[in-house]
N, C-alpha and C. Protein backbone atom coordinates (compact mmCIF):
# COMPACT_ATOMS: atom_id res chain seq x y z
N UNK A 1 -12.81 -2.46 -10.81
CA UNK A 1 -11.48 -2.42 -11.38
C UNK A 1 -11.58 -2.77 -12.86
N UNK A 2 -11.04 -2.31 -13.30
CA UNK A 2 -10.92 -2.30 -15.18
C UNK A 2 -10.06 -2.97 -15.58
N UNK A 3 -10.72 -4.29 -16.57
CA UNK A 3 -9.37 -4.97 -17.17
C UNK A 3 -7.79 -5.02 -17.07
N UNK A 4 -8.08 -3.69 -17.42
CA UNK A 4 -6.15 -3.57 -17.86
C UNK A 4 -5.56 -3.65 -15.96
N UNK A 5 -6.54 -3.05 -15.14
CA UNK A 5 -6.12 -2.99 -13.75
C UNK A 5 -5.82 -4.12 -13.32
N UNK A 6 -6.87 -5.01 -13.49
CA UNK A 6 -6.59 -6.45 -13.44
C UNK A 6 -5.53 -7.32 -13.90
N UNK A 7 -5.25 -7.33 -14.81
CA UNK A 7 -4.11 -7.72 -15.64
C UNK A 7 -2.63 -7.02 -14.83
N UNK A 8 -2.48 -5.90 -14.53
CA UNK A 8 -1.72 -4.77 -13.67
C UNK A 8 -1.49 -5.45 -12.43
N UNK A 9 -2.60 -5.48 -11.71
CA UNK A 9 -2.72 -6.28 -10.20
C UNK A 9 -1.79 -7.79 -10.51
N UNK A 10 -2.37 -8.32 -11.35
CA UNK A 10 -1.96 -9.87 -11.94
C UNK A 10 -0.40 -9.95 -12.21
N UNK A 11 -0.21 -9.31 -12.67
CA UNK A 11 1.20 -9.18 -13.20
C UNK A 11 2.43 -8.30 -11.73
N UNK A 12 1.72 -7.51 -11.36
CA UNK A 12 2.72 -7.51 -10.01
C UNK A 12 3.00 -8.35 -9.02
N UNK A 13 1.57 -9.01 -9.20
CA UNK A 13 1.93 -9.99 -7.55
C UNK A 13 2.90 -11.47 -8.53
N UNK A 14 2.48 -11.32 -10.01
CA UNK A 14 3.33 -12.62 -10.25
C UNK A 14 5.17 -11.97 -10.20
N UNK A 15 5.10 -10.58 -10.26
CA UNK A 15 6.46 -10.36 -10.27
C UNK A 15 7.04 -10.52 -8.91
N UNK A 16 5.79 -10.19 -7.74
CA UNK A 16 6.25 -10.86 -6.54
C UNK A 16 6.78 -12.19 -6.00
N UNK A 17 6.05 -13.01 -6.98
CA UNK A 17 5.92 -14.36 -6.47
C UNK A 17 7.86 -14.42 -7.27
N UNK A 18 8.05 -14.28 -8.33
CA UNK A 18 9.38 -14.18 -9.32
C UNK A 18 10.38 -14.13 -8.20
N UNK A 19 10.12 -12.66 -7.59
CA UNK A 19 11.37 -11.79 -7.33
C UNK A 19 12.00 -12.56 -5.98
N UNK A 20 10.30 -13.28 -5.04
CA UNK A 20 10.87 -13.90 -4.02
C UNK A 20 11.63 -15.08 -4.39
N UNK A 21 11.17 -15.64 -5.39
CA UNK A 21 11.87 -16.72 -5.92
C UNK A 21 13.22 -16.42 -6.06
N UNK A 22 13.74 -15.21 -6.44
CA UNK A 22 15.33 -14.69 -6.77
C UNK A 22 15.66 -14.44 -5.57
N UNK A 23 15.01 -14.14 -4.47
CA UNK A 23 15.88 -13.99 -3.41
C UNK A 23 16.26 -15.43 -2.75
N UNK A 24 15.15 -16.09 -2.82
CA UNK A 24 15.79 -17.66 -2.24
C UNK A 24 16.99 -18.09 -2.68
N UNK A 25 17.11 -17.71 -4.47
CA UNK A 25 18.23 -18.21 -5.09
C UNK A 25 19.44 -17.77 -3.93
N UNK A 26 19.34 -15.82 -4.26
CA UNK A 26 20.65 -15.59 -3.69
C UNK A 26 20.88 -15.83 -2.18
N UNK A 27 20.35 -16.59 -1.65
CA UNK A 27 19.83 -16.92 -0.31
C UNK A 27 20.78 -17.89 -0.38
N UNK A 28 20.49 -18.75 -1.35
CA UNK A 28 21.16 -20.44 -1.11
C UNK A 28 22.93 -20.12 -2.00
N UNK A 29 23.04 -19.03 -2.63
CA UNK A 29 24.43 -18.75 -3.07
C UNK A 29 24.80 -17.71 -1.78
N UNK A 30 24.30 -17.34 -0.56
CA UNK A 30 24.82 -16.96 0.73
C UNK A 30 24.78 -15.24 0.01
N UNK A 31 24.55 -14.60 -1.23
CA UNK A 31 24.47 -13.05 -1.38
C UNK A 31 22.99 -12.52 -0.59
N UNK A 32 23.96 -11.97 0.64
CA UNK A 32 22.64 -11.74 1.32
C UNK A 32 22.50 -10.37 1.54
N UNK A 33 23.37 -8.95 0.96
CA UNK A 33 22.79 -8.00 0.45
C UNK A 33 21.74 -8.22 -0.98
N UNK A 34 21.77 -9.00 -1.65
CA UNK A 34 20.92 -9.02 -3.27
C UNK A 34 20.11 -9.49 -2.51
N UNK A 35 20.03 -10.37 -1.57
CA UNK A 35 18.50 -11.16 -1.07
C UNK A 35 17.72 -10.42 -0.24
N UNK A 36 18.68 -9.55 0.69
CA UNK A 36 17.39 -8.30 0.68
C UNK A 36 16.82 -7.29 0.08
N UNK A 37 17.74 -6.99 -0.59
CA UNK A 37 16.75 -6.22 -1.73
C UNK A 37 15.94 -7.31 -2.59
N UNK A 38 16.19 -7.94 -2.85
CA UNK A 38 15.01 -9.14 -3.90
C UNK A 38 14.19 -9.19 -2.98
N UNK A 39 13.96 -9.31 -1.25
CA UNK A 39 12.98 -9.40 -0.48
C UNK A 39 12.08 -8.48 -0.66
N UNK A 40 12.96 -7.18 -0.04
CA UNK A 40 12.11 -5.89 0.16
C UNK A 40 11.41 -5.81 -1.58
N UNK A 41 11.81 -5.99 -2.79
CA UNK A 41 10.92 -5.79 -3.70
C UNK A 41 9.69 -6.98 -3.97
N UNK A 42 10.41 -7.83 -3.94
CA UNK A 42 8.70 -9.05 -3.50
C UNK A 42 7.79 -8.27 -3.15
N UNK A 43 8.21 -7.88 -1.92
CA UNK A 43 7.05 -7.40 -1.01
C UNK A 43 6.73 -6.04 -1.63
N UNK A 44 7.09 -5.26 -1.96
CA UNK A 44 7.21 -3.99 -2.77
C UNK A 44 5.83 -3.89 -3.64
N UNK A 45 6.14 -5.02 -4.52
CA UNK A 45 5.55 -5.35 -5.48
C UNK A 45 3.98 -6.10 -5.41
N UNK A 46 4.10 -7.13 -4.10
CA UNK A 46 2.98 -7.30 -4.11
C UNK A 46 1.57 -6.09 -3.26
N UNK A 47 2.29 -5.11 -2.55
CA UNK A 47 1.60 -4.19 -1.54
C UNK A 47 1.41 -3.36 -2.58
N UNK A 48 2.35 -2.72 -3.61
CA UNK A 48 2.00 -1.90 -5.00
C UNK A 48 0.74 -2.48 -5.55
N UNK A 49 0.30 -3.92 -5.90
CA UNK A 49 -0.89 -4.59 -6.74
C UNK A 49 -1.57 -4.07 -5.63
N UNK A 50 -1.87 -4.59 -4.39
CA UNK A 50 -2.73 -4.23 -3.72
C UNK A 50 -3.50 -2.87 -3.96
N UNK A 51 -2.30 -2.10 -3.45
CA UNK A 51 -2.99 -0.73 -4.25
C UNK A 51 -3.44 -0.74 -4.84
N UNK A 52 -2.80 -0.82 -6.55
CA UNK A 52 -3.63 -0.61 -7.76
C UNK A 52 -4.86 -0.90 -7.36
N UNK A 53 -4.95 -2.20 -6.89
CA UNK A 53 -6.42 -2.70 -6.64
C UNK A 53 -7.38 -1.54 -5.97
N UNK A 54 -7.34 -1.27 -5.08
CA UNK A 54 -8.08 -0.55 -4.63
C UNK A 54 -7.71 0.99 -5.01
N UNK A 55 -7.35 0.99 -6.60
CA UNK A 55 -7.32 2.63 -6.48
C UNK A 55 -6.00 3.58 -6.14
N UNK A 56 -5.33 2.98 -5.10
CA UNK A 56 -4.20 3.94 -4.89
C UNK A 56 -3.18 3.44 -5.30
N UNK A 57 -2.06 4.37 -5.71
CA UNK A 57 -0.15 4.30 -6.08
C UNK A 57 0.14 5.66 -5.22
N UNK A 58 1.56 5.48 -5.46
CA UNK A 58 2.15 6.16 -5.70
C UNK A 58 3.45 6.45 -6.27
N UNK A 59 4.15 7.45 -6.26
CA UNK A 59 5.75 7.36 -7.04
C UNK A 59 7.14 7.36 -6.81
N UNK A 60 6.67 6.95 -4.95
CA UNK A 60 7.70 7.08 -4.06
C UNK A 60 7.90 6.12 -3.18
N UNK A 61 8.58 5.37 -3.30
CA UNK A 61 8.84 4.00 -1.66
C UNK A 61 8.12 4.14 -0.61
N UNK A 62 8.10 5.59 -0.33
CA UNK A 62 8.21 5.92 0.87
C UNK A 62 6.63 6.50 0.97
N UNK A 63 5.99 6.58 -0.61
CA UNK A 63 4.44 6.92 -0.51
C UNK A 63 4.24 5.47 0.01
N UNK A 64 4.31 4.44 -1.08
CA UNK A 64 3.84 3.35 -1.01
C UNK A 64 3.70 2.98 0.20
N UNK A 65 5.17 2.82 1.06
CA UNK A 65 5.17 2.37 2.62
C UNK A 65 3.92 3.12 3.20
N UNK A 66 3.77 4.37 2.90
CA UNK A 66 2.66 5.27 3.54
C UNK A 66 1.21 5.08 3.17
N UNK A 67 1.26 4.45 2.42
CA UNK A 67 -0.16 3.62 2.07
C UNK A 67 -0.73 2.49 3.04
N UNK A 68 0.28 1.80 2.52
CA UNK A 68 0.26 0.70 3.07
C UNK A 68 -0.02 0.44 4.49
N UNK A 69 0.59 1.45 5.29
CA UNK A 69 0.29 1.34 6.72
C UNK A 69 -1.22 2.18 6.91
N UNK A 70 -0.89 2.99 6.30
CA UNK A 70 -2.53 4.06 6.59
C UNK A 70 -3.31 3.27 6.29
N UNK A 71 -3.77 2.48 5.12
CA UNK A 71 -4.91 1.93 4.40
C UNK A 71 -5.09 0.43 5.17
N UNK A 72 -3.66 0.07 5.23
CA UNK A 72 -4.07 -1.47 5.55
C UNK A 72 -3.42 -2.05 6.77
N UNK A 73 -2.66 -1.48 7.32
CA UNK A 73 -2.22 -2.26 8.74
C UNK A 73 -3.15 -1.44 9.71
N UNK A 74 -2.93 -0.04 9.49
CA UNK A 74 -3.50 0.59 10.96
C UNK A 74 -5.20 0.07 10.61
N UNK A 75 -5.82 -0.24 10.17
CA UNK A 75 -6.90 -0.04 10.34
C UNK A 75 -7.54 -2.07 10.26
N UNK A 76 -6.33 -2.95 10.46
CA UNK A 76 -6.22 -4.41 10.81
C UNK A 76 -6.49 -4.96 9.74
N UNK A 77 -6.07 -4.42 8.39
CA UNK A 77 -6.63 -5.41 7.47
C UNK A 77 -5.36 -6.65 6.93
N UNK A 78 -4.15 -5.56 7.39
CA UNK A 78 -2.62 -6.72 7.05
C UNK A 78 -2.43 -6.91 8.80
N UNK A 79 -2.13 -7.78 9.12
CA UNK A 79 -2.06 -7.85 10.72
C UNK A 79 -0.40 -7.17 11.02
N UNK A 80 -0.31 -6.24 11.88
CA UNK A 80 0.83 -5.84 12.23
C UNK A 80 2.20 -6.54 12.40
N UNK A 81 1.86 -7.82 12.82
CA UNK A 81 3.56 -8.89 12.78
C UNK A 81 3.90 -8.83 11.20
N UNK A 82 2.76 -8.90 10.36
CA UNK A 82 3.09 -9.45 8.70
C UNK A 82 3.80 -8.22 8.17
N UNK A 83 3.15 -6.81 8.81
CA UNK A 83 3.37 -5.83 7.92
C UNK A 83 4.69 -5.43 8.14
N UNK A 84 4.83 -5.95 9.64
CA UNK A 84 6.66 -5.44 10.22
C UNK A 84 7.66 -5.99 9.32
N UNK A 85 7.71 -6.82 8.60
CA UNK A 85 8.87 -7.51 7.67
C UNK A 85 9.20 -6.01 6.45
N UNK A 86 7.80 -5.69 6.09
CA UNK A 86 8.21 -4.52 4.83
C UNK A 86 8.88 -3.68 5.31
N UNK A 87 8.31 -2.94 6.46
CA UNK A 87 8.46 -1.93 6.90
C UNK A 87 10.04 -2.08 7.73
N UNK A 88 10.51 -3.23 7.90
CA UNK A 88 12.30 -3.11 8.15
C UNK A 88 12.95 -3.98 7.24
N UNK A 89 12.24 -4.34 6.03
CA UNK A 89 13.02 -4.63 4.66
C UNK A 89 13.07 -2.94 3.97
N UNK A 90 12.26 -2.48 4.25
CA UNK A 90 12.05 -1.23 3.59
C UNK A 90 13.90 -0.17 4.33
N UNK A 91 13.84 -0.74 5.41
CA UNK A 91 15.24 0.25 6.51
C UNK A 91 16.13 -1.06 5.57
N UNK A 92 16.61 -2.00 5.69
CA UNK A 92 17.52 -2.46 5.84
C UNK A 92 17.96 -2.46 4.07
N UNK A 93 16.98 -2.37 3.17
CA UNK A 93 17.52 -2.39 1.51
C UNK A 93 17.82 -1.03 1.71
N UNK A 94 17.66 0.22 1.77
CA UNK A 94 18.28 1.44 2.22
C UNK A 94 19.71 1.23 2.46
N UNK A 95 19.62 0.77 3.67
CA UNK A 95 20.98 0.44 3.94
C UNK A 95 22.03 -0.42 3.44
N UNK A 96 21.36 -1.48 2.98
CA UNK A 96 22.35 -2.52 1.89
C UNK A 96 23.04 -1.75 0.63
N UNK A 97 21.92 -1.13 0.02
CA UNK A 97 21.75 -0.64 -0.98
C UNK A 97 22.75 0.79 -1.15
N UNK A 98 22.54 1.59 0.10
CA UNK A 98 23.31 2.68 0.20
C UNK A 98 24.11 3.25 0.78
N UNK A 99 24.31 2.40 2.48
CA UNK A 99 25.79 2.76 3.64
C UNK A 99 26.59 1.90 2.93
N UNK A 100 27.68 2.25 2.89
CA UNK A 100 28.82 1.97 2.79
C UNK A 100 29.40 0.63 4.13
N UNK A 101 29.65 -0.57 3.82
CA UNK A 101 30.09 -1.61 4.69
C UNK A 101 29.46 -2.06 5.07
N UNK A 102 27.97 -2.39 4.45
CA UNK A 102 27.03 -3.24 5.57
C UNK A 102 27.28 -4.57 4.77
N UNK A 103 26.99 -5.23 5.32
CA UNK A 103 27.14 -6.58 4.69
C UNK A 103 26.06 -7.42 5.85
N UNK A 104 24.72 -7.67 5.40
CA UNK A 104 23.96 -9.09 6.28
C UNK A 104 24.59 -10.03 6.10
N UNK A 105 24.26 -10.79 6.80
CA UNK A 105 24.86 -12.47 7.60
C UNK A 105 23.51 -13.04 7.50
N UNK A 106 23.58 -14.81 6.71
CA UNK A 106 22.66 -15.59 6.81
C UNK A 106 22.09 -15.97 8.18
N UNK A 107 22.18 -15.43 9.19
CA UNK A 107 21.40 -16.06 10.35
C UNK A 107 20.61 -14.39 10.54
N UNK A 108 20.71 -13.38 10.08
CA UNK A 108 19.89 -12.65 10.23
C UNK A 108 18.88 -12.22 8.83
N UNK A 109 19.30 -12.69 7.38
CA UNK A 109 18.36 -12.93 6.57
C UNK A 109 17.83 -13.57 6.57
N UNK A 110 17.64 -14.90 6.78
CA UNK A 110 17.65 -16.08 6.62
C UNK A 110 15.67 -16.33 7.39
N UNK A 111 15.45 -15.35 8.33
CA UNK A 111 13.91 -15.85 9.03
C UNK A 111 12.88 -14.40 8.33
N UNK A 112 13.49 -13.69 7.70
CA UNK A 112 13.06 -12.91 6.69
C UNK A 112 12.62 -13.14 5.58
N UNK A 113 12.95 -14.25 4.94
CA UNK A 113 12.32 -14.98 3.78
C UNK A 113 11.03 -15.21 3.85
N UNK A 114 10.87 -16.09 5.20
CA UNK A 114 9.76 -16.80 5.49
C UNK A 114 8.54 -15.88 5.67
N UNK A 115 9.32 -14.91 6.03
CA UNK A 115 8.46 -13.84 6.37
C UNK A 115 7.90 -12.99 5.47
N UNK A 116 8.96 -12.70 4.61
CA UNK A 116 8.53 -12.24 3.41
C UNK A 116 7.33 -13.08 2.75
N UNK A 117 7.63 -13.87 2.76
CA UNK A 117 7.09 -15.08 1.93
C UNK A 117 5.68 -15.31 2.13
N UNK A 118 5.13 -15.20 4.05
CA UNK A 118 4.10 -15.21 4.27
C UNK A 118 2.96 -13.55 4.55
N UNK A 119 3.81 -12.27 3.86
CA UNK A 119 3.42 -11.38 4.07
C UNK A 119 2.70 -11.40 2.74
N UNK A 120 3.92 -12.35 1.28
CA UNK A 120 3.10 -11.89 -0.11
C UNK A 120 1.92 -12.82 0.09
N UNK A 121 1.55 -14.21 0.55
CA UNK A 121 0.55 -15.07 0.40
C UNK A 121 -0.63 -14.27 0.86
N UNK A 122 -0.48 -13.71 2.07
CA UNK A 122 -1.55 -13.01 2.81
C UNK A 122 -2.06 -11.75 1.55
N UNK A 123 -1.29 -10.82 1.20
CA UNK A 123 -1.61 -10.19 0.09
C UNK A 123 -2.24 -10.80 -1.08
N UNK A 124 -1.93 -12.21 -1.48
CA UNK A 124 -2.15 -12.52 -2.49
C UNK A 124 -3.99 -13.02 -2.48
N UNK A 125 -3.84 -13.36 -1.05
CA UNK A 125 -5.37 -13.74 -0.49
C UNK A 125 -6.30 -13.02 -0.56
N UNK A 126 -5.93 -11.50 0.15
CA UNK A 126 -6.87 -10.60 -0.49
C UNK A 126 -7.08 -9.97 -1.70
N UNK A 127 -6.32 -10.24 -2.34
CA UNK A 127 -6.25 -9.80 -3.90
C UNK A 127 -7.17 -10.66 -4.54
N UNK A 128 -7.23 -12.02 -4.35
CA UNK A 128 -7.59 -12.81 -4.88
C UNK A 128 -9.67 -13.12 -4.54
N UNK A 129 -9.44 -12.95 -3.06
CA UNK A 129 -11.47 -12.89 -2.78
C UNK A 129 -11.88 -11.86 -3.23
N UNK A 130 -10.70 -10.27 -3.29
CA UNK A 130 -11.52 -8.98 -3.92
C UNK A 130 -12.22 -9.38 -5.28
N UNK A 131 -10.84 -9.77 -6.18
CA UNK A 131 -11.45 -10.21 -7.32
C UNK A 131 -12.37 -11.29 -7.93
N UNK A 132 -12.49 -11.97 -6.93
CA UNK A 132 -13.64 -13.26 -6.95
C UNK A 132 -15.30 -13.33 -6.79
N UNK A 133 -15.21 -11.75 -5.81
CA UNK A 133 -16.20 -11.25 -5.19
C UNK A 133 -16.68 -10.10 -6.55
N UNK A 134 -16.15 -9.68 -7.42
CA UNK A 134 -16.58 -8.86 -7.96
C UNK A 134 -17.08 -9.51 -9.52
């Protein structure tokens, strides 16, 4: 990986670490459409570095999601419970974001954080021995 990739990788997962931080906020002010989308991009953001890391993007949500499962869940490298949080933050910011009347409730955001939270660490882990190792 090439400098600037590095720096690239570096700078997304810190925008991860940021963005989850903004969702806790709107978490504890009870906006729990903004806190799933601040979720689903945490996570967004840190599975995007991943990529970079190894080479792949893409320019579409819906590539990325398609990465992500091809490259790294189906084949056990993100364990399938971790990867399930993206992959229905990925349905439910859709829906926040674009049906008309949804509105989440803190007892159903609320164990999504955590989750979020422990999907970016796990990312951040392998990001971190790739680059240690090289």
């Amino acid at each position: 990986m090439t400098g600037l990739n590095k720096e690239l990788v570096a700078y997304r997962m810190s925008r991860a670490d940021e963005t989850l931080e903004d969702a806790r906020i709107l978490a504890n002010a009870e906006r729990w459409n903004a806190c799933v989308n601040r979720l689903y991009y945490a996570c967004f953001y840190a599975i995007s570095a991943l990529l970079l890391r190894d080479g792949l993007s893409s320019t579409r949500h819906s590539g990325i999601r398609g990465l992500f499962n091809r490259e790294y869940v189906k084949p056990g490298k993100i364990p399938r419970n971790l990867a399930r949080i993206f992959n229905d933050l990925f349905e439910r910011r859709q829906e926040g974001d674009y049906v008309d009347f949804v509105s989440f409730k803190g007892p159903q955001v609320t164990p999504w954080i955590s989750q979020a939270d422990e999907l970016i660490r796990h990312i951040a882990c392998l990001v971190q021995s790739s680059q240690s190792s090289k």
